[in-house]
Structures are given as structure tokens and as C-alpha cells.
Protein backbone atom coordinates (compact mmCIF):
# COMPACT_ATOMS: atom_id res chain seq x y z
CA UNK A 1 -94.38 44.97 24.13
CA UNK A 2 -98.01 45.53 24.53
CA UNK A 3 -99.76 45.33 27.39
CA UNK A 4 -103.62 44.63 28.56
CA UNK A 5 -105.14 44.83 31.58
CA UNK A 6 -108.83 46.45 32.87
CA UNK A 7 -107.60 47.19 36.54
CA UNK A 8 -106.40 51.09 35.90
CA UNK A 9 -104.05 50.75 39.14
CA UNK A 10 -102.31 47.31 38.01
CA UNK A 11 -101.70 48.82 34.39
CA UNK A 12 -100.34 52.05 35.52
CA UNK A 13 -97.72 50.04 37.53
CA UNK A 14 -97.11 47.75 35.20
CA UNK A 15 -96.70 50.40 32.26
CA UNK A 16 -93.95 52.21 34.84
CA UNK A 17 -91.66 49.26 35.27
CA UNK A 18 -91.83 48.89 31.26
CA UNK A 19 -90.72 52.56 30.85
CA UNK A 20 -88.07 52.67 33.26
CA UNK A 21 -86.25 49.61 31.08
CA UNK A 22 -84.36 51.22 27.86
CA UNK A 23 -84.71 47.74 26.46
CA UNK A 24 -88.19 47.45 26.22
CA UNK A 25 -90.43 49.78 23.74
CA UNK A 26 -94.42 49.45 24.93
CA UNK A 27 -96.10 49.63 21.71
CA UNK A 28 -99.40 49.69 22.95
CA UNK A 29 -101.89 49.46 26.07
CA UNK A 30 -105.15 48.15 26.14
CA UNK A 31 -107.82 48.39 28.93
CA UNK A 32 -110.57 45.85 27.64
CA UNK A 33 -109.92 42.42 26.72
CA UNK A 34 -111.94 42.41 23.73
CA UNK A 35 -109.95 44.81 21.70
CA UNK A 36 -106.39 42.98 22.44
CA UNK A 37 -106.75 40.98 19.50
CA UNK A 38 -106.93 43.91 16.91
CA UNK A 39 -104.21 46.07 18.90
CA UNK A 40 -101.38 43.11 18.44
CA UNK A 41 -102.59 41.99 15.20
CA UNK A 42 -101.61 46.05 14.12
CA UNK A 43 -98.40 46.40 16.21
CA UNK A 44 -96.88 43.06 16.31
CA UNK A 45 -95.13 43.15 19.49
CA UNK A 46 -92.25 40.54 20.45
CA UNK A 47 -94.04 40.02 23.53
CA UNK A 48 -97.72 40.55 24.89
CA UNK A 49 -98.43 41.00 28.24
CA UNK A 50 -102.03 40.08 29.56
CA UNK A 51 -102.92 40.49 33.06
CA UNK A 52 -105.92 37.33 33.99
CA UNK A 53 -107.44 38.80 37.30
CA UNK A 54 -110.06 41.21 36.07
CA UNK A 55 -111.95 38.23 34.20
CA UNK A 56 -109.92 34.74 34.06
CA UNK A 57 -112.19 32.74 31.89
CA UNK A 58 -112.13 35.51 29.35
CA UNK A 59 -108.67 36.50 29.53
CA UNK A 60 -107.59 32.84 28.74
CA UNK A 61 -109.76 32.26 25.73
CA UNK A 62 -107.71 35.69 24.42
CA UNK A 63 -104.18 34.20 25.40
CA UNK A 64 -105.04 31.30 23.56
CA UNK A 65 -106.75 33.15 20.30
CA UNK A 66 -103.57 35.53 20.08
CA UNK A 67 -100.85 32.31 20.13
CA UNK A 68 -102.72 30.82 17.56
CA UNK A 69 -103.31 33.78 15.27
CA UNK A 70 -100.14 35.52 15.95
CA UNK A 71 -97.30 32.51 16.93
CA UNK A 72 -94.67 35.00 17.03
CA UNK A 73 -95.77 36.96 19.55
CA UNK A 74 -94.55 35.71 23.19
CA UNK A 75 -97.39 35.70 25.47
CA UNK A 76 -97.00 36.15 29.28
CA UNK A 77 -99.68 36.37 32.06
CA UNK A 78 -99.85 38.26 34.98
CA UNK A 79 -101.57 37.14 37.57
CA UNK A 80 -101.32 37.68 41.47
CA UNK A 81 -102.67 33.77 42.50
CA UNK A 82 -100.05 30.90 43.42
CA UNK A 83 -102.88 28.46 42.28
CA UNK A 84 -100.64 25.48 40.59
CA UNK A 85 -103.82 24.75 38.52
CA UNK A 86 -104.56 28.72 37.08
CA UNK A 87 -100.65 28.16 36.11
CA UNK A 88 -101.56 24.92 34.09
CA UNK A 89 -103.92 26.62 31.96
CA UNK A 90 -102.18 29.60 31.29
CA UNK A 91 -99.54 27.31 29.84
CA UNK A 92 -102.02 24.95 28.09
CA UNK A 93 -103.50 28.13 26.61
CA UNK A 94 -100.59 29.00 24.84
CA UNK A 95 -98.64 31.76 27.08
CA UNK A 96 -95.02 31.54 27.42
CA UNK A 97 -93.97 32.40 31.08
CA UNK A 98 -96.12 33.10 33.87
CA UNK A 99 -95.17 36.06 36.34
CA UNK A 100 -96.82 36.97 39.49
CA UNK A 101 -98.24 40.65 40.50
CA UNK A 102 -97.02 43.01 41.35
CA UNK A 103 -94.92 41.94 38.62
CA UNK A 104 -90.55 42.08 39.95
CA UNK A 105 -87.88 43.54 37.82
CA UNK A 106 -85.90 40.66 37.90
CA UNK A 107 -89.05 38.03 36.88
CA UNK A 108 -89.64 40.09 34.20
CA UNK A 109 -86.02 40.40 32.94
CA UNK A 110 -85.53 36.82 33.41
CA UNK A 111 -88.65 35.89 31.61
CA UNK A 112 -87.42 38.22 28.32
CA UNK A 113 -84.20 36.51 28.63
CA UNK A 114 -85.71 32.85 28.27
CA UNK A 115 -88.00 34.05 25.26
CA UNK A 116 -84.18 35.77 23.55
CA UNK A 117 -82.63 32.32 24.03
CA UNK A 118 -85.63 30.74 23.10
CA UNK A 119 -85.81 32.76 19.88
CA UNK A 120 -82.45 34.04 19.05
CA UNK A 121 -80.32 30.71 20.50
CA UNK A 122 -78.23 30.84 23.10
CA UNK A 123 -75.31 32.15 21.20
CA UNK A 124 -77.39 35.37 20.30
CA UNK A 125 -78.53 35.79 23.53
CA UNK A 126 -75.01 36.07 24.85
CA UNK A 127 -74.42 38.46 22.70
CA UNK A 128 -76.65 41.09 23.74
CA UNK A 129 -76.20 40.55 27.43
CA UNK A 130 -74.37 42.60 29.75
CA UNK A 131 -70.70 40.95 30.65
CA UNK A 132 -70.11 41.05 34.43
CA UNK A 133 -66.89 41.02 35.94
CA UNK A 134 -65.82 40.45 39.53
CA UNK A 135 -62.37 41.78 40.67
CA UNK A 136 -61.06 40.01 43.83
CA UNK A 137 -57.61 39.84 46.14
CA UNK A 138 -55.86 36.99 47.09
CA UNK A 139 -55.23 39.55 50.25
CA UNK A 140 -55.13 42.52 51.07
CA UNK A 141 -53.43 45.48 49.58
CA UNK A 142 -52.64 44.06 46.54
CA UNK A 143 -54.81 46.62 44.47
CA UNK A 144 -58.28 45.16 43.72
CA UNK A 145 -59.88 48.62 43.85
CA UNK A 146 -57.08 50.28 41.66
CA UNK A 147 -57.50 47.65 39.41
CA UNK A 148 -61.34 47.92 39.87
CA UNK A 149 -61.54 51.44 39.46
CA UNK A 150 -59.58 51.86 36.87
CA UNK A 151 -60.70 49.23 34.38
CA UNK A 152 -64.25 50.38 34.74
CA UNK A 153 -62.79 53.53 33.63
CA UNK A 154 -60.91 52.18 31.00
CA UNK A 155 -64.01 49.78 30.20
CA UNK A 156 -66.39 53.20 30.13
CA UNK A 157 -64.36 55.03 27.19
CA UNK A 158 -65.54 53.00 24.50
CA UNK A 159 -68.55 55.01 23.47
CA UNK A 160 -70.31 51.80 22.65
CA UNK A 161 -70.39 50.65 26.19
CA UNK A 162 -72.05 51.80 29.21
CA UNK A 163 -70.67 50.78 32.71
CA UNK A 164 -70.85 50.98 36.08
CA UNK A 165 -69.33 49.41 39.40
CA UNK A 166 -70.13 48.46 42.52
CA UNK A 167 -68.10 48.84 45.51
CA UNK A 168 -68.90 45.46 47.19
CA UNK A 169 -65.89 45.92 49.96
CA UNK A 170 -69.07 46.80 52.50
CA UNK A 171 -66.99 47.73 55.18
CA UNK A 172 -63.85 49.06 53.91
CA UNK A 173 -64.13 50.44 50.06
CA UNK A 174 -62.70 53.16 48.32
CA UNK A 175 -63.88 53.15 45.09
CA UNK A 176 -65.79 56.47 45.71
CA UNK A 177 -62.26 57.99 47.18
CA UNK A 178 -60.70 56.77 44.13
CA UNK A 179 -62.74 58.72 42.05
CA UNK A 180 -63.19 61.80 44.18
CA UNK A 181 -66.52 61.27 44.14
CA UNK A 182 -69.30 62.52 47.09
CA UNK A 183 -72.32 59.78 46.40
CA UNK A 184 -76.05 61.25 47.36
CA UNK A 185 -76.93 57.55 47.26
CA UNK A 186 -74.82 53.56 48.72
CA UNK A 187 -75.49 50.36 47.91
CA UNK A 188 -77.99 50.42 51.29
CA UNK A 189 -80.28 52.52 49.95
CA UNK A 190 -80.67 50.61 47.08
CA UNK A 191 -80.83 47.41 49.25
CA UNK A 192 -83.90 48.72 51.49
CA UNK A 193 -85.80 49.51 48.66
CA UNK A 194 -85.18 46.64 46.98
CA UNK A 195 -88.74 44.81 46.38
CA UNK A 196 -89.92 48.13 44.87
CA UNK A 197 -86.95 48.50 42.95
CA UNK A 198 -87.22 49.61 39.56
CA UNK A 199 -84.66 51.17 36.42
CA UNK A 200 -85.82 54.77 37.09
CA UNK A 201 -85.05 54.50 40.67
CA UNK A 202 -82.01 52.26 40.57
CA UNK A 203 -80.27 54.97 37.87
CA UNK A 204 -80.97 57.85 40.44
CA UNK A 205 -79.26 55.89 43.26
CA UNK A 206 -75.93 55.53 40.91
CA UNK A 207 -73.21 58.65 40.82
CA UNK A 208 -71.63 59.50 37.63
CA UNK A 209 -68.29 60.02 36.98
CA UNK A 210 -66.84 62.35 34.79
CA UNK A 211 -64.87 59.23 32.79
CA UNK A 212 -68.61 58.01 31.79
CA UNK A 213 -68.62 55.14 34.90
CA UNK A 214 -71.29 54.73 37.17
CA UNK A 215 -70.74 54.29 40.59
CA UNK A 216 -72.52 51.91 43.10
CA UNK A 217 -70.85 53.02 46.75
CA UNK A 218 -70.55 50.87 49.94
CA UNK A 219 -72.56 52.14 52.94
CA UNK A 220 -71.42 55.12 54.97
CA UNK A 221 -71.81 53.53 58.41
CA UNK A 222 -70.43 50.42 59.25
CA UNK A 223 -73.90 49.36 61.03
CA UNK A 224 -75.24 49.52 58.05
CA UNK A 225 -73.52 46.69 56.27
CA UNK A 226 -75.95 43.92 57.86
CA UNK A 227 -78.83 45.74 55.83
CA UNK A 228 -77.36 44.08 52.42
CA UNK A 229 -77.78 40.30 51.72
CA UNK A 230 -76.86 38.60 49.19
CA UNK A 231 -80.36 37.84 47.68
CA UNK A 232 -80.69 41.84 47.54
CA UNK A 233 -77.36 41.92 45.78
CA UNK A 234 -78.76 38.91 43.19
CA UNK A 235 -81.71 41.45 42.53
CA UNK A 236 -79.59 44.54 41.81
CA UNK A 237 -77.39 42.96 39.85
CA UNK A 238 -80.06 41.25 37.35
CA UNK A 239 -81.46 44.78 37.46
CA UNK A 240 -78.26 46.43 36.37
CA UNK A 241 -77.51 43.97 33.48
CA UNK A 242 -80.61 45.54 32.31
CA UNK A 243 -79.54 48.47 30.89
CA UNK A 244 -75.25 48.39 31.35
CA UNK A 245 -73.16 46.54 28.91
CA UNK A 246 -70.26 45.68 31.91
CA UNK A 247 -70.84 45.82 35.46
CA UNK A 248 -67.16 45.83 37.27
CA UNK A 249 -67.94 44.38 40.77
CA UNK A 250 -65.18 45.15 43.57
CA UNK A 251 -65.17 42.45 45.86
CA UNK A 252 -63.67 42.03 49.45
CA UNK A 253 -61.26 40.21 50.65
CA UNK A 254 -63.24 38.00 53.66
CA UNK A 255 -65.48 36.00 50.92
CA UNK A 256 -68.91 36.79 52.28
CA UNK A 257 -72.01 35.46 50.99
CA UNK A 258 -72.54 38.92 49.52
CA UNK A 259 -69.15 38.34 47.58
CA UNK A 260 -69.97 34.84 46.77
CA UNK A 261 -72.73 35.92 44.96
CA UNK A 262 -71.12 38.42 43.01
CA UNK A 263 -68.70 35.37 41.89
CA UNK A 264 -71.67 33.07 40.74
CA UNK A 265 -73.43 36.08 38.65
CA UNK A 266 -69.91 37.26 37.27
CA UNK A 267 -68.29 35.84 33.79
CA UNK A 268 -65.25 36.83 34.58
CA UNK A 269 -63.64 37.11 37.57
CA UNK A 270 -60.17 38.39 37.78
CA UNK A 271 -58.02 37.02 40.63
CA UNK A 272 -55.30 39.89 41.49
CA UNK A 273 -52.21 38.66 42.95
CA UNK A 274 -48.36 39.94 43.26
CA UNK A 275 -45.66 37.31 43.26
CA UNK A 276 -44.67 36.54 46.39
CA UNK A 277 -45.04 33.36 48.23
CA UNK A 278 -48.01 34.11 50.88
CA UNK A 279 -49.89 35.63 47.69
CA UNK A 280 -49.29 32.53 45.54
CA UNK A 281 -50.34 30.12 47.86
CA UNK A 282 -53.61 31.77 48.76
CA UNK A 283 -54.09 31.41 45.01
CA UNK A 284 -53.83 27.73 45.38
CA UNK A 285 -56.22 27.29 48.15
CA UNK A 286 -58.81 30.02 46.37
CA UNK A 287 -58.18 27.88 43.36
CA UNK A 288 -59.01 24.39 45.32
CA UNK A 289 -62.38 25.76 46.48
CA UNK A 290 -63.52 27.11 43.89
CA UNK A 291 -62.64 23.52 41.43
CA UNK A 292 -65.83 22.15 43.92
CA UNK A 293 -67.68 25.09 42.59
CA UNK A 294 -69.58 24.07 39.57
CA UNK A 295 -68.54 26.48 36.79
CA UNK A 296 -66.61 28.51 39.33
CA UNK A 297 -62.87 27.95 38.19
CA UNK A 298 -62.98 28.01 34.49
CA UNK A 299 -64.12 32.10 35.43
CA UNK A 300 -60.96 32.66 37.42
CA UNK A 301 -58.72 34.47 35.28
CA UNK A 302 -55.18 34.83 37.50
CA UNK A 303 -53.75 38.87 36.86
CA UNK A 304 -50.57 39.63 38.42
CA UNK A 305 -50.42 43.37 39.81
CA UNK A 306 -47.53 45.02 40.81
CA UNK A 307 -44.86 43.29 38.78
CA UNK A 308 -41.36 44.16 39.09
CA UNK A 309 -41.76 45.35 42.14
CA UNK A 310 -38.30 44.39 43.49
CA UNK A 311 -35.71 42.08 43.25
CA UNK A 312 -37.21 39.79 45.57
CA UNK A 313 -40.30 38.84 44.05
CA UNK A 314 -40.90 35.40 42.42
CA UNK A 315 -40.24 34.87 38.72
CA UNK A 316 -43.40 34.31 36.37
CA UNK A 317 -42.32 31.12 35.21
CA UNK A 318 -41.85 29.44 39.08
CA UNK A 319 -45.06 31.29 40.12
CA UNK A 320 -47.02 29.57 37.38
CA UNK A 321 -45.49 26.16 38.48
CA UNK A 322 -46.65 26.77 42.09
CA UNK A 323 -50.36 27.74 40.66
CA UNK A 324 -50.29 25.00 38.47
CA UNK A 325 -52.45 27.62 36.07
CA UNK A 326 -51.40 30.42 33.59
CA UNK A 327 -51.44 33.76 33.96
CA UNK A 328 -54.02 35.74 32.15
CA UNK A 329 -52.47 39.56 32.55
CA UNK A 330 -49.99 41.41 33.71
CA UNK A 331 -49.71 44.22 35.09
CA UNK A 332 -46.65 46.57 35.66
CA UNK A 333 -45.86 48.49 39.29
CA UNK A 334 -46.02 51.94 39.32
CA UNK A 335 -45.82 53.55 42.21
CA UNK A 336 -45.55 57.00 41.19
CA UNK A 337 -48.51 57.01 38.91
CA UNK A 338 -50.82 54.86 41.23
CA UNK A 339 -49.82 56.91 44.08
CA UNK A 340 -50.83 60.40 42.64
CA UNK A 341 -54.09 59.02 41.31
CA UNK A 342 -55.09 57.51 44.44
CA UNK A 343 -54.15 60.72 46.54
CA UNK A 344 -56.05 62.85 43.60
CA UNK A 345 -59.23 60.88 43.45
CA UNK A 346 -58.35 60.70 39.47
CA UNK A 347 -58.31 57.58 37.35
CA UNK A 348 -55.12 56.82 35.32
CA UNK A 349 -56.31 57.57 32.15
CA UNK A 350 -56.87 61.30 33.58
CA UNK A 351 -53.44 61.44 35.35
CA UNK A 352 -50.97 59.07 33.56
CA UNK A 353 -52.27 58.21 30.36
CA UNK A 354 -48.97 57.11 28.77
CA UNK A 355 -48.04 54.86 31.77
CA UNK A 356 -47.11 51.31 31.53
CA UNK A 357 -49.80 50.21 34.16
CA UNK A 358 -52.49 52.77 32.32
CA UNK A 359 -51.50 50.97 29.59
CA UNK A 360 -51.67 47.31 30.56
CA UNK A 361 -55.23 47.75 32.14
CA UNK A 362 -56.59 49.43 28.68
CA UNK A 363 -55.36 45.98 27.34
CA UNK A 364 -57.00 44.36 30.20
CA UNK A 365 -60.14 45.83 29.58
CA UNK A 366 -59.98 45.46 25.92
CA UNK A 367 -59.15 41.18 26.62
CA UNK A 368 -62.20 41.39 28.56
CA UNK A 369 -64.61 43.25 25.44
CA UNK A 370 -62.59 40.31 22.87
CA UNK A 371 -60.97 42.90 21.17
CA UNK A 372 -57.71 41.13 21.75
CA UNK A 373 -56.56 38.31 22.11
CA UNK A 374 -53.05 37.38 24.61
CA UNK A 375 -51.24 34.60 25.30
CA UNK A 376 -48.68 34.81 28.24
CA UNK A 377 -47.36 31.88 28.95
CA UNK A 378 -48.12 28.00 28.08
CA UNK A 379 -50.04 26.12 31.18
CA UNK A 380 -47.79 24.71 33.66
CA UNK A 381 -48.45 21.50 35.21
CA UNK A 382 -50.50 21.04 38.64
CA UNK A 383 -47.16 19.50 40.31
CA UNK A 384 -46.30 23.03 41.22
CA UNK A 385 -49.76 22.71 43.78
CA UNK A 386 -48.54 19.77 45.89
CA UNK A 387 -44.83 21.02 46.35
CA UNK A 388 -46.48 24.24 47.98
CA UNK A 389 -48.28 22.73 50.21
CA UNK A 390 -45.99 20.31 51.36
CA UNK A 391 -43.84 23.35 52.21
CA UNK A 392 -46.23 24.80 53.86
């Protein structure tokens, strides 16, 4: 990027959001208007940012001399007026998106993303984006944070990748206790300081395990959970895409708006269940509510936790009948080994590498990165749906 704009105060701001991204390289500043021209013409940025206030009439005429001279350089104004017809002429002048100042994280990012698809295709785009994946329970206690937890893990030992979760159980999470970690920082404080939120002070807030995962932590005091909606959560999120490859999102179980956001943002969201009746048939209802969600169901990816537990659990094939859907993954009990690395604060990997549920959730995660590819079962008809509820 480069970057001009006479006001000192609104360039020194702007140049610190720009450093704190690892994606973005400012190639140049310029403080007069006049000498903008020359600057991009000898760094060719991707994108060139040009603040209007200081002098509108003049600031124009140079948005609409650099399109022209230089079309492959994305132009975006800056500008702190709401005036519809200041907008117009930006546009008509050649620049590409239009953010207002102070300039937000998220506009920004979501602005860079439109000019990747825009240049790169769609397909591209995906590509370089961070994959977000939501982990929720059918109930509770059927290990959403183990599975959490440990997949971030799992997900953070591939050098290539950097990760971090977010405990998004707001009253009751672990994930911290899980990792024996003591956080200086929760999601709250990160909440409150939202609207000044940038990359530098967002990566402070996050604790780092020794596995390589970052760790978002609910809030200490119960009180506190009221302080986090889910248009904070929408911002944090779009700020940690940023500069993560996966974000692992621990849900609840109570469905809040907070969770339902995580869902909507998510590409993958893994439904835990075991196989027992009252767990099957909340995946049924989950499963109607979210087909009226556009986009919603063809995310839900169904993972069975816990199996073998005992004689008395359902088989695979009758529990895919009742769901009417297949089951993505699998995932062996292990009481023993889940036990110890709960009561530890360890992840799997660290205390029972050569399980069969350590395991299954390094194949999880690597299913999730494309690395591999399962099939578990063929998809079983939707008949199973109504003969569950007409039992129940």
C-alpha cells in the first residue's frame, strides 16, 4: 500500500493500523497531494490510499489522474463525511471502495478482500483466507471443548498454519483449564475496546500456548458476560482472520446470539454428538433450524465423540437413519487418556500421542486443512427424521 494524506494526526493513525496487519506492506507515505502521483508511479502499490479532507477538489482530480495512469492500482478514499454525493464522486473519479475516518479494522479488511476477489476471482480469494471453524454440542458434556481444544492443537502443529481459539462458552468455558493456561487478557477486554481495536492490540490480548495455539478466554466474572455482543464478536473475528490461517471457535450449548454469530462467520461447523437417543434427536431438531438458515446446514458437519462407549449406545448405521444425514468423523472414547489430559491442563498430543482419540482428531484436523479425504458411510434417507419424532 501507499498512503497520502496532509493531516499529520490522521496519517499517523492510519499508518498504525497498516503496521499492525502482517498482510499489508506500506510502501510509501506521502504528506502533499502533489507528489502522490510520482511516489505510486515508482512503487506500484496494489492499493493506494488517499485521504480527501485536507483539500477535496484537489484530492479528487489525483484519484482520478492515478486510475487512469496506473489502472492496476486499487484506489480507496478516506474520508470522515456521510455526504451520499462526496461518495458519488469518489466513485465517478475512479476509486474503488470508500471507507470512513477514523478508518475500522474490519472496513478496511473487508474492502482488501473485495479488491482480492475482484482481482484474483473468487476461487483465489478463498484460498488465501483464513478457514473458521465452529465446534458445538448437541448438549452438554459431550466434549465440545476437548474436541475444541484439542484440534486447535492438532490444527497448530503444522508449521504452515497459525491458529488460535476462542472460548465462546461465556459463562462456563474451560478451554484455558484445558490448557493450563493463566490468561493476562478474556474475550471482555477485547470486547470493551473494541472500536479502537487494532492487530497490535488484539495479539497482546491472546495467550500462547506452548503447542503454538493462541488462546481467546471467556470472562472471569460471570457479570461480565453481558459486556460481549455479538456485533463485537463479528468485529474480532474479521480481525482475527486477518492474520490466523484457522480460528477454532468453542461454542455453548444455549445458542446465543453471540454463538449464532460464530455459526454464520464459520465454514465449518462441527456438530459433536454421542449415540444415544436424547443426543440424536437434538441433532434432528438443530438440523431442522438450521435447513431455514440460508447456507447454514450444508456447514454442519455431524462428528460422533465418544464412540464405543458401552454396550448400550446406538449403532452408526440406525443413528444415521434417525439423522437422516451422514456422519462426517468419528471419534473413539477414551477415558483414560481424556481424563489425564483434562486433570493435567495438557493437550493429547503432549500426553497420549499414540491414542486412538489423539489419533482420530489429527485426522479430523487434517479433513478440515483438505489433506484427506474420508468417506464414512453412504447418506441415509430423511425417513429416519419423521420416525423420531413420532416417537417422541
Amino acid at each position: 500500500m501507499a498512503i497520502v494524506d496532509p493531516n499529520d494526526t490522521g496519517r499517523d493513525e492510519l499508518k498504525r493500523l497498516l503496521l499492525g496487519l502482517d498482510m499489508i506492506w506500506l510502501e510509501a507515505e506521502c504528506s502533499r497531494y502533489e507528489f502522490f502521483s510520482d511516489v505510486v508511479a515508482q512503487t506500484q502499490p496494489d492499493i493506494g490510499i488517499v485521504a480527501i479532507d485536507h483539500d477535496r477538489e484537489r484530492a479528487l482530480e489525483l484519484v482520478s489522474r492515478v486510475s487512469q495512469q496506473l489502472p492496476d492500482c486499487a484506489i480507496f478514499v478516506v474520508s470522515s463525511t456521510h455526504d451520499g454525493t462526496v461518495i458519488l464522486q469518489a466513485m465517478r473519479a475512479g476509486a474503488k471502495e470508500f471507507l470512513l475516518q477514523p478508518v475500522r479494522i474490519d472496513d478496511l479488511l473487508a474492502a482488501i478482500n473485495r479488491i482480492q476477489e475482484r482481482r484474483f476471482g473468487q476461487g483465489d480469494s478463498k484460498a488465501r483466507g483464513s478457514t473458521v471453524i465452529a465446534v458445538a454440542g448437541v448438549t452438554g458434556g459431550v466434549g465440545v471443548s476437548t474436541i475444541a481444544v484439542n484440534l486447535g492443537c492438532a490444527l497448530a502443529r503444522n508449521d504452515k498454519n497459525t491458529v488460535v481459539l476462542a472460548d465462546l462458552d461465556l459463562c462456563l468455558g474451560d478451554a484455558d483449564v484445558l490448557l493450563d493456561a493463566i490468561p493476562d487478557y478474556t474475550i471482555v477486554d477485547v470486547a470493551q475496546n473494541v472500536t479502537r481495536l487494532d492487530f497490535s492490540l488484539l495479539k497482546r490480548s491472546l495467550t500462547k500456548h506452548a503447542s503454538g495455539l493462541f488462546l481467546l478466554p471467556r470472562p472471569v466474572q460471570l457479570e461480565d458476560v453481558s459486556l460481549i455482543s455479538a456485533e463485537d464478536l463479528q468485529r474480532v473475528i474479521g480481525l482475527l482472520k486477518a492474520s490466523f490461517t484457522h480460528l477454532v471457535l468453542d461454542l455453548s450449548k444455549a445458542f446465543t446470539p453471540v454463538d449464532m454469530m460464530a455459526l454464520e462467520m464459520a465454514q465449518h461447523v462441527l456438530l459433536v454428538t454421542q449415540l444415544d437417543l436424547p443426543c440424536l434427536r437434538n441433532v434432528v431438531r438443530l438440523m431442522m433450524s438450521f435447513s431455514n438458515m440460508p447456507g447454514m446446514a450444508e456447514k454442519v458437519k455431524i462428528v460422533v465423540n465418544r464412540l464405543g462407549m458401552d454396550s448400550g449406545q446406538i449403532n452408526l448405521k440406525k443413528a444415521q437413519e434417525i439423522i437422516g444425514r451422514e456422519i462426517f468423523w468419528q471419534i473413539p472414547n477414551d477415558y483414560r487418556a481424556c481424563s489425564e489430559a483434562r486433570n493435567n491442563g495438557v493437550p493429547l498430543l503432549e500426553c497420549a500421542p499414540r491414542s486412538a482419540v489423539t489419533t482420530a482428531i489429527v485426522g479430523l484436523a487434517e479433513a478440515l486443512c483438505g489433506e484427506q479425504a474420508k468417506e464414512t458411510s453412504k447418506k441415509p434417507g430423511r425417513a429416519g427424521l419423521f420416525k423420531l419424532f413420532a416417537k417422541t
